[in-house]
PDB file of N, CA and C in Angstrom:
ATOM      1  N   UNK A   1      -2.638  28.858 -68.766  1.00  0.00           N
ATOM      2  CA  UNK A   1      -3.204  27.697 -69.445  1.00  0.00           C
ATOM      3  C   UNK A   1      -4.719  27.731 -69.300  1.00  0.00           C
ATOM      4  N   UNK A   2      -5.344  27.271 -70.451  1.00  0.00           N
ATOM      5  CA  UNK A   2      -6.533  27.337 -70.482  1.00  0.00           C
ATOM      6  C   UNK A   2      -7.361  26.054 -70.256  1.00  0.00           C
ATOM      7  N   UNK A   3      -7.665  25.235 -69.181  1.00  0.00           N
ATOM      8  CA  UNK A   3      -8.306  23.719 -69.020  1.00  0.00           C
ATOM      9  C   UNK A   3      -7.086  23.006 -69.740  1.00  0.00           C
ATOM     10  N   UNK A   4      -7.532  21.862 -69.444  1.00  0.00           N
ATOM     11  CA  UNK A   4      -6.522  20.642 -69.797  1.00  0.00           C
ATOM     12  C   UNK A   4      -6.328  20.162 -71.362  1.00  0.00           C
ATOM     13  N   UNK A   5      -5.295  20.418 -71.484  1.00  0.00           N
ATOM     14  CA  UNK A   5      -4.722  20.507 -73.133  1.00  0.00           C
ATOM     15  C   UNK A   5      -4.047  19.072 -73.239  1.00  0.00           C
ATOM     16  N   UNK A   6      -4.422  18.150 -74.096  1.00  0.00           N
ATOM     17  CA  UNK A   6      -4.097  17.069 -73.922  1.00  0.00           C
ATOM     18  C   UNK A   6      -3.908  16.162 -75.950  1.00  0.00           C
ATOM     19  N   UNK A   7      -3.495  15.144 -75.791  1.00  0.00           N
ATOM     20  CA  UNK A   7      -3.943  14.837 -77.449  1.00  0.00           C
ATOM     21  C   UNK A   7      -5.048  13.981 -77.552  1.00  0.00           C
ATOM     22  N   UNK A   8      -5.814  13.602 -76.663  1.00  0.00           N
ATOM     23  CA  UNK A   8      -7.324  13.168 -76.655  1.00  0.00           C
ATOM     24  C   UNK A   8      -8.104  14.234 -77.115  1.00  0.00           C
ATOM     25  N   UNK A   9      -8.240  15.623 -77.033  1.00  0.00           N
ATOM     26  CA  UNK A   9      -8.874  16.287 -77.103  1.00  0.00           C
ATOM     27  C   UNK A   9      -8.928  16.603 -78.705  1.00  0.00           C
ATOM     28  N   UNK A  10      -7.747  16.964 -79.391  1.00  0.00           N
ATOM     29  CA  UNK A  10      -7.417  16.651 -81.108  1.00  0.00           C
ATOM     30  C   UNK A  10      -8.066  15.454 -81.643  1.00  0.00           C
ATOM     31  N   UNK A  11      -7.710  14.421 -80.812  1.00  0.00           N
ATOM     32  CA  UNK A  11      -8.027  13.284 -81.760  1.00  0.00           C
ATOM     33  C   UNK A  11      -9.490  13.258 -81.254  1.00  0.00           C
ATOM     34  N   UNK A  12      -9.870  14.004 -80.580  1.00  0.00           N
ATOM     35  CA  UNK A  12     -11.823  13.891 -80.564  1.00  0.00           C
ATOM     36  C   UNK A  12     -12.376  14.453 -81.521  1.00  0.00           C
ATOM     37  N   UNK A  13     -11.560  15.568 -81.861  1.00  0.00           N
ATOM     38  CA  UNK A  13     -11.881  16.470 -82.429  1.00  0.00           C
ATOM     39  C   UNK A  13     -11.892  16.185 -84.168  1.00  0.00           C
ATOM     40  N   UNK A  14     -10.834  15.517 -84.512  1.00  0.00           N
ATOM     41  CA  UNK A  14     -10.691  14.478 -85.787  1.00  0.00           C
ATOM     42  C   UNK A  14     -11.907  13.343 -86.506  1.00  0.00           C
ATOM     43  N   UNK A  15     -12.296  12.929 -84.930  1.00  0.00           N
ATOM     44  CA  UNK A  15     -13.349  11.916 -85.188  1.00  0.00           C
ATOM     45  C   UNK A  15     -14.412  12.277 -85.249  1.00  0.00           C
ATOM     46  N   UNK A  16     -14.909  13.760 -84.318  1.00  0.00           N
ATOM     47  CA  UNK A  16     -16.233  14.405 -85.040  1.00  0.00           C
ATOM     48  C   UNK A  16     -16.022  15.199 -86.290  1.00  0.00           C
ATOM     49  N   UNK A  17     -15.085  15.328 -86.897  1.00  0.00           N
ATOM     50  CA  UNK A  17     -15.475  15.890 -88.110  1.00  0.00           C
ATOM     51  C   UNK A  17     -15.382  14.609 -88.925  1.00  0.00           C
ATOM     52  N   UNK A  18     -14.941  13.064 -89.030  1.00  0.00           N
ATOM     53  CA  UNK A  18     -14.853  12.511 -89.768  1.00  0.00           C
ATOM     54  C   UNK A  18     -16.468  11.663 -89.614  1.00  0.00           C
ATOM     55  N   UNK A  19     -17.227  12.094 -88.218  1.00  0.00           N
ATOM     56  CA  UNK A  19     -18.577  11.738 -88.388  1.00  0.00           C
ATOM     57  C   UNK A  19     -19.595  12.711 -88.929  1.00  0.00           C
ATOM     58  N   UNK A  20     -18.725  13.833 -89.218  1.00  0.00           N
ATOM     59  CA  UNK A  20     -19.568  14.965 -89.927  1.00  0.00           C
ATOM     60  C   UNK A  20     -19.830  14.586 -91.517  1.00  0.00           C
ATOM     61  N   UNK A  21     -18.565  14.179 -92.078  1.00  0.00           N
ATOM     62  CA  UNK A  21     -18.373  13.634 -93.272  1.00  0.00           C
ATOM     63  C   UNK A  21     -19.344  12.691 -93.629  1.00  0.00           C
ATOM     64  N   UNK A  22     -19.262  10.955 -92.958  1.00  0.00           N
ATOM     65  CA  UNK A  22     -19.695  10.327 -93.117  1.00  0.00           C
ATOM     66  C   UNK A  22     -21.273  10.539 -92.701  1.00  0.00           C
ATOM     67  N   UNK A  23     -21.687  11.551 -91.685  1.00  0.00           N
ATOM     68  CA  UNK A  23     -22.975  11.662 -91.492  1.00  0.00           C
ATOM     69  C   UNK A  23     -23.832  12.266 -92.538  1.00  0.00           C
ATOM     70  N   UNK A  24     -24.104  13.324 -91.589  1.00  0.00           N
ATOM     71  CA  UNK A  24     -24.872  14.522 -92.374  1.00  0.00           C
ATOM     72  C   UNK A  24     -24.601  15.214 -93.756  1.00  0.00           C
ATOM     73  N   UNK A  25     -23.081  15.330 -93.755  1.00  0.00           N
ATOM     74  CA  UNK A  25     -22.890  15.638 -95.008  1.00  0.00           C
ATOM     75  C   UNK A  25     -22.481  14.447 -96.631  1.00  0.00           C
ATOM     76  N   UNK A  26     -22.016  13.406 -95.705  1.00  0.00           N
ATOM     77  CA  UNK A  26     -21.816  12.498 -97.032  1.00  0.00           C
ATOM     78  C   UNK A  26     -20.173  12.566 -97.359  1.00  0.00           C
ATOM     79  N   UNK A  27     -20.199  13.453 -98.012  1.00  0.00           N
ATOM     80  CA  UNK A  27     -18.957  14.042 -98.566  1.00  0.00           C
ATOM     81  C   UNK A  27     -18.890  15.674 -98.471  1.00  0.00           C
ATOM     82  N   UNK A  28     -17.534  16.154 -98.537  1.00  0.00           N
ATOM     83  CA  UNK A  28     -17.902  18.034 -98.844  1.00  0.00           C
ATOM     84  C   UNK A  28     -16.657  18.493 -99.864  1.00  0.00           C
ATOM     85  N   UNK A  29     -17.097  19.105 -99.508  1.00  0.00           N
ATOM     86  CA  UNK A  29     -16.688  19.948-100.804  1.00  0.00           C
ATOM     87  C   UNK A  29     -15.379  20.858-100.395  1.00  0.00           C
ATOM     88  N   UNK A  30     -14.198  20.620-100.972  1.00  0.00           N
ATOM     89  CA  UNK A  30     -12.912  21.444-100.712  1.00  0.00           C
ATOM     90  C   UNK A  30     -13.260  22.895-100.889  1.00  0.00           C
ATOM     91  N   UNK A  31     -14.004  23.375-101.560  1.00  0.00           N
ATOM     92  CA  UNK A  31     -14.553  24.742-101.770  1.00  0.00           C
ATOM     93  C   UNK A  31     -14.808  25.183-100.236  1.00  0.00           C
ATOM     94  N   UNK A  32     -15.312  24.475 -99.745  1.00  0.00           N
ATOM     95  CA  UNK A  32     -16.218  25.347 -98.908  1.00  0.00           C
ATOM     96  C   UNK A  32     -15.753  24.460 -96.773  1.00  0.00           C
ATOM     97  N   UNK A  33     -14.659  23.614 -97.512  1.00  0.00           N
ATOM     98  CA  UNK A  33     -13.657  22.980 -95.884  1.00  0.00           C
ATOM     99  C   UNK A  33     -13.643  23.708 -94.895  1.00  0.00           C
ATOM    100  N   UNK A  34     -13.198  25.397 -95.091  1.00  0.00           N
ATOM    101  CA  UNK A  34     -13.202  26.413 -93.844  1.00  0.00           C
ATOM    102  C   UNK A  34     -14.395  26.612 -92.987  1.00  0.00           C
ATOM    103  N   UNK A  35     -15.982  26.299 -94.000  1.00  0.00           N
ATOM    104  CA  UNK A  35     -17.140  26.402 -93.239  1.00  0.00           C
ATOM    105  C   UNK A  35     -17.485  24.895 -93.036  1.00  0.00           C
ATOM    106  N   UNK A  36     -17.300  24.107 -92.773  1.00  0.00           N
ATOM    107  CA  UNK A  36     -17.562  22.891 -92.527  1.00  0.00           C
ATOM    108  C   UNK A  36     -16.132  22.573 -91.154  1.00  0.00           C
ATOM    109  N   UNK A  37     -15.336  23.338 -91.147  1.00  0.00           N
ATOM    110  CA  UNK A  37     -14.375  23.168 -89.915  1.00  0.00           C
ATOM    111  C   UNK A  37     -15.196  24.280 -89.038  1.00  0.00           C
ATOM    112  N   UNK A  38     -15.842  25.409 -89.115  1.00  0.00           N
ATOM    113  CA  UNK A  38     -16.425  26.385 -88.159  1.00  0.00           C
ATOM    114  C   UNK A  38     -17.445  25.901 -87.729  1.00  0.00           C
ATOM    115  N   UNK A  39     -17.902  25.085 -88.505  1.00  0.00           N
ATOM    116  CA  UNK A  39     -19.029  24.507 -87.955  1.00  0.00           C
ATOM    117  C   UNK A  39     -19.138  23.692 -86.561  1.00  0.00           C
ATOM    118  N   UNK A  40     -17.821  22.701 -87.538  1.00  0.00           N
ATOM    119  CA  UNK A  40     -17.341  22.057 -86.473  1.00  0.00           C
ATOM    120  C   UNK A  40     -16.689  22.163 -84.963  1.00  0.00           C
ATOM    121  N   UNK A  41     -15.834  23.700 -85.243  1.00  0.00           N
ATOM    122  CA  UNK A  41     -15.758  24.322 -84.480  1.00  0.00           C
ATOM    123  C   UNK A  41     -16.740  24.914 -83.228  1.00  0.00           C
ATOM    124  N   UNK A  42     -17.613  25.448 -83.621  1.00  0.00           N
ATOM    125  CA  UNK A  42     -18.800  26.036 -83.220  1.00  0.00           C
ATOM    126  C   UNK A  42     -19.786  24.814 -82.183  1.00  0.00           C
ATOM    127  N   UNK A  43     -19.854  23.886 -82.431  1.00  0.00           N
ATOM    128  CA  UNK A  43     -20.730  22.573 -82.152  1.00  0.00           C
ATOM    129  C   UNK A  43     -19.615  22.257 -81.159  1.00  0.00           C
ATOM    130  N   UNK A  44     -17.866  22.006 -81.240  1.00  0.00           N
ATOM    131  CA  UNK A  44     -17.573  21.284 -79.862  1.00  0.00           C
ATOM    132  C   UNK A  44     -17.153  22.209 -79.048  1.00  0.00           C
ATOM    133  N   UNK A  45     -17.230  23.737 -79.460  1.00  0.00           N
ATOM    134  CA  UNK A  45     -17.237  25.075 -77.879  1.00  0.00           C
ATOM    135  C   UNK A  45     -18.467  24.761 -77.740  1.00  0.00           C
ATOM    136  N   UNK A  46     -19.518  24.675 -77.956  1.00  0.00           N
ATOM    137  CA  UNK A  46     -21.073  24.526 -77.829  1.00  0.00           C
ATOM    138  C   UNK A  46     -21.731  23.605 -76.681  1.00  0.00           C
ATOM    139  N   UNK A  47     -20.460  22.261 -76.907  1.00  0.00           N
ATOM    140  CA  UNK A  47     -21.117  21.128 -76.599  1.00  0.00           C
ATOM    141  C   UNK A  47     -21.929  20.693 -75.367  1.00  0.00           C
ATOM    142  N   UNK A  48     -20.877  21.786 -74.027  1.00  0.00           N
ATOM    143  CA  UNK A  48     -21.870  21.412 -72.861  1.00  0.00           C
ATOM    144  C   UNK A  48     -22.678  22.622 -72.538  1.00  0.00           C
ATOM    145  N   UNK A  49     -23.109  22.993 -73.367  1.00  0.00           N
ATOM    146  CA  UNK A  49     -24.182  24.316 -73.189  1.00  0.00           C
ATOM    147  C   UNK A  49     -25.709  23.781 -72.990  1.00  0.00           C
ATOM    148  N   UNK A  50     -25.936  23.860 -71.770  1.00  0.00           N
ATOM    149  CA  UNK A  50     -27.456  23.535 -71.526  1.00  0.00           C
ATOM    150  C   UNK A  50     -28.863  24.201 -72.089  1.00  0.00           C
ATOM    151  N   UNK A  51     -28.197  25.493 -72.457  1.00  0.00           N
ATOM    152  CA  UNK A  51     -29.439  26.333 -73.061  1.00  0.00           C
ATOM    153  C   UNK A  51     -28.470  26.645 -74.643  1.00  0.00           C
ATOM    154  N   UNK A  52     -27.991  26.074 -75.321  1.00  0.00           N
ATOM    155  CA  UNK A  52     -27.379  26.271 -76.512  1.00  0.00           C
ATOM    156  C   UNK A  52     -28.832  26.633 -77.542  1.00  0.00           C
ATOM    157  N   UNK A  53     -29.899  26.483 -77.254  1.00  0.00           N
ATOM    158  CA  UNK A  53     -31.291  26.712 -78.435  1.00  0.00           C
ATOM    159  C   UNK A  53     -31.607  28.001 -78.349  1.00  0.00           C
ATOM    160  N   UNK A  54     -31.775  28.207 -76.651  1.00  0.00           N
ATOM    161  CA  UNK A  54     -32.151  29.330 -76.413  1.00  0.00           C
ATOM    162  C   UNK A  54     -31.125  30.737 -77.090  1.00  0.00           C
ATOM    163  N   UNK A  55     -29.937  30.502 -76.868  1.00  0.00           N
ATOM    164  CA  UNK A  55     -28.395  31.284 -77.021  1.00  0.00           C
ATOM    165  C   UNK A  55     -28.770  31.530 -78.490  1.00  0.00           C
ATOM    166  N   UNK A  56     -28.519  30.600 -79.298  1.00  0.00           N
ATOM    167  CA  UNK A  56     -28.328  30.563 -80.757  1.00  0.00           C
ATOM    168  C   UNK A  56     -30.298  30.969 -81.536  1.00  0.00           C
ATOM    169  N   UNK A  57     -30.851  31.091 -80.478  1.00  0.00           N
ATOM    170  CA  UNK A  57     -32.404  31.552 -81.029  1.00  0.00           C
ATOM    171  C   UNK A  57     -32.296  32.959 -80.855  1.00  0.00           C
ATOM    172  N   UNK A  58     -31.686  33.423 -79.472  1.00  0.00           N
ATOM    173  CA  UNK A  58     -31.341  34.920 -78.917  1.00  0.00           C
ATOM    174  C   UNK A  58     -30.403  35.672 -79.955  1.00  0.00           C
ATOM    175  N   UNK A  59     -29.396  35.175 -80.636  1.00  0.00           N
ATOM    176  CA  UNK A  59     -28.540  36.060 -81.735  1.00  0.00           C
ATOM    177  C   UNK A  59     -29.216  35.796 -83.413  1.00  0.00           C
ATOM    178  N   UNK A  60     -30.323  34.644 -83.036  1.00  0.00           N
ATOM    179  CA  UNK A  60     -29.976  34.981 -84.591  1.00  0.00           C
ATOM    180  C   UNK A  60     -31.686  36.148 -84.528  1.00  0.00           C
ATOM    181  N   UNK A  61     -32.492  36.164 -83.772  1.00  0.00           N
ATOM    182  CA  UNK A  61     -33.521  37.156 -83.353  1.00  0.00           C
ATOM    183  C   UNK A  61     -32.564  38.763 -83.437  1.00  0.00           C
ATOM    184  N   UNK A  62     -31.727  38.519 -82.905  1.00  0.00           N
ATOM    185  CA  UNK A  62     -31.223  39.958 -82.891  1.00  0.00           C
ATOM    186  C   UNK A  62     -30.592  40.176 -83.766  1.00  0.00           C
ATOM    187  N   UNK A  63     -30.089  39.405 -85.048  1.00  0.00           N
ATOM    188  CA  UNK A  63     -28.793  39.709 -85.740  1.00  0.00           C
ATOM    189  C   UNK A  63     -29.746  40.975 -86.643  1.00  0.00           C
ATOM    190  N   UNK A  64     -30.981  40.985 -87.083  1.00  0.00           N
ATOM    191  CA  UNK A  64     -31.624  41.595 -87.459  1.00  0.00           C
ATOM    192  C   UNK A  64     -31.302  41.216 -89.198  1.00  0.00           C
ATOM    193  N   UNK A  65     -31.305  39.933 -89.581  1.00  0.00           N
ATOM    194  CA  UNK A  65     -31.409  39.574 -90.720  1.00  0.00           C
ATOM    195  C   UNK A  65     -32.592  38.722 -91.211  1.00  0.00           C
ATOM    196  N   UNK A  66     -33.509  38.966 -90.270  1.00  0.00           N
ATOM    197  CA  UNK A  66     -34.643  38.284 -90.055  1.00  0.00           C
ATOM    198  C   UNK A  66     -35.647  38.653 -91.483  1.00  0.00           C
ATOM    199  N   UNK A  67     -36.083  38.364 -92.470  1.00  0.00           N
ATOM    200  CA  UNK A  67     -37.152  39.088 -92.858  1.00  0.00           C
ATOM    201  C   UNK A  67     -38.112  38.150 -93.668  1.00  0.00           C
TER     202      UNK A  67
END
């Protein structure tokens, strides 16, 4: 088992994407749901990362799509 698996953790997970909706994005677009769930994804593995700027400044410097 991987940490504590619980149904608080789903239904957290429900309510930040339904503040994703109502926030930043407004509304989205069924086209494009899979990148708006990775996102979402991405942001709550993220969440207690103390240097998450530094991390995500370090790959996208190296991805070498820089130009």
């Amino acid at each position: 088992m991987r940490g504590e698996i619980h149904t608080n953790t789903i239904e957290n997970v429900w309510s930040l994407l339904k503040c994703f909706v109502v926030g930043p994005y407004h509304k989205i677009s069924e086209k494009h749901i899979d990148r708006y769930v990775d996102e979402l994804e991405w942001r709550f593995n993220n969440r207690q990362n103390p240097y998450l700027f530094r991390d995500t400044l370090k790959k996208l410097i190296g991805s070498g799509n820089l130009e």
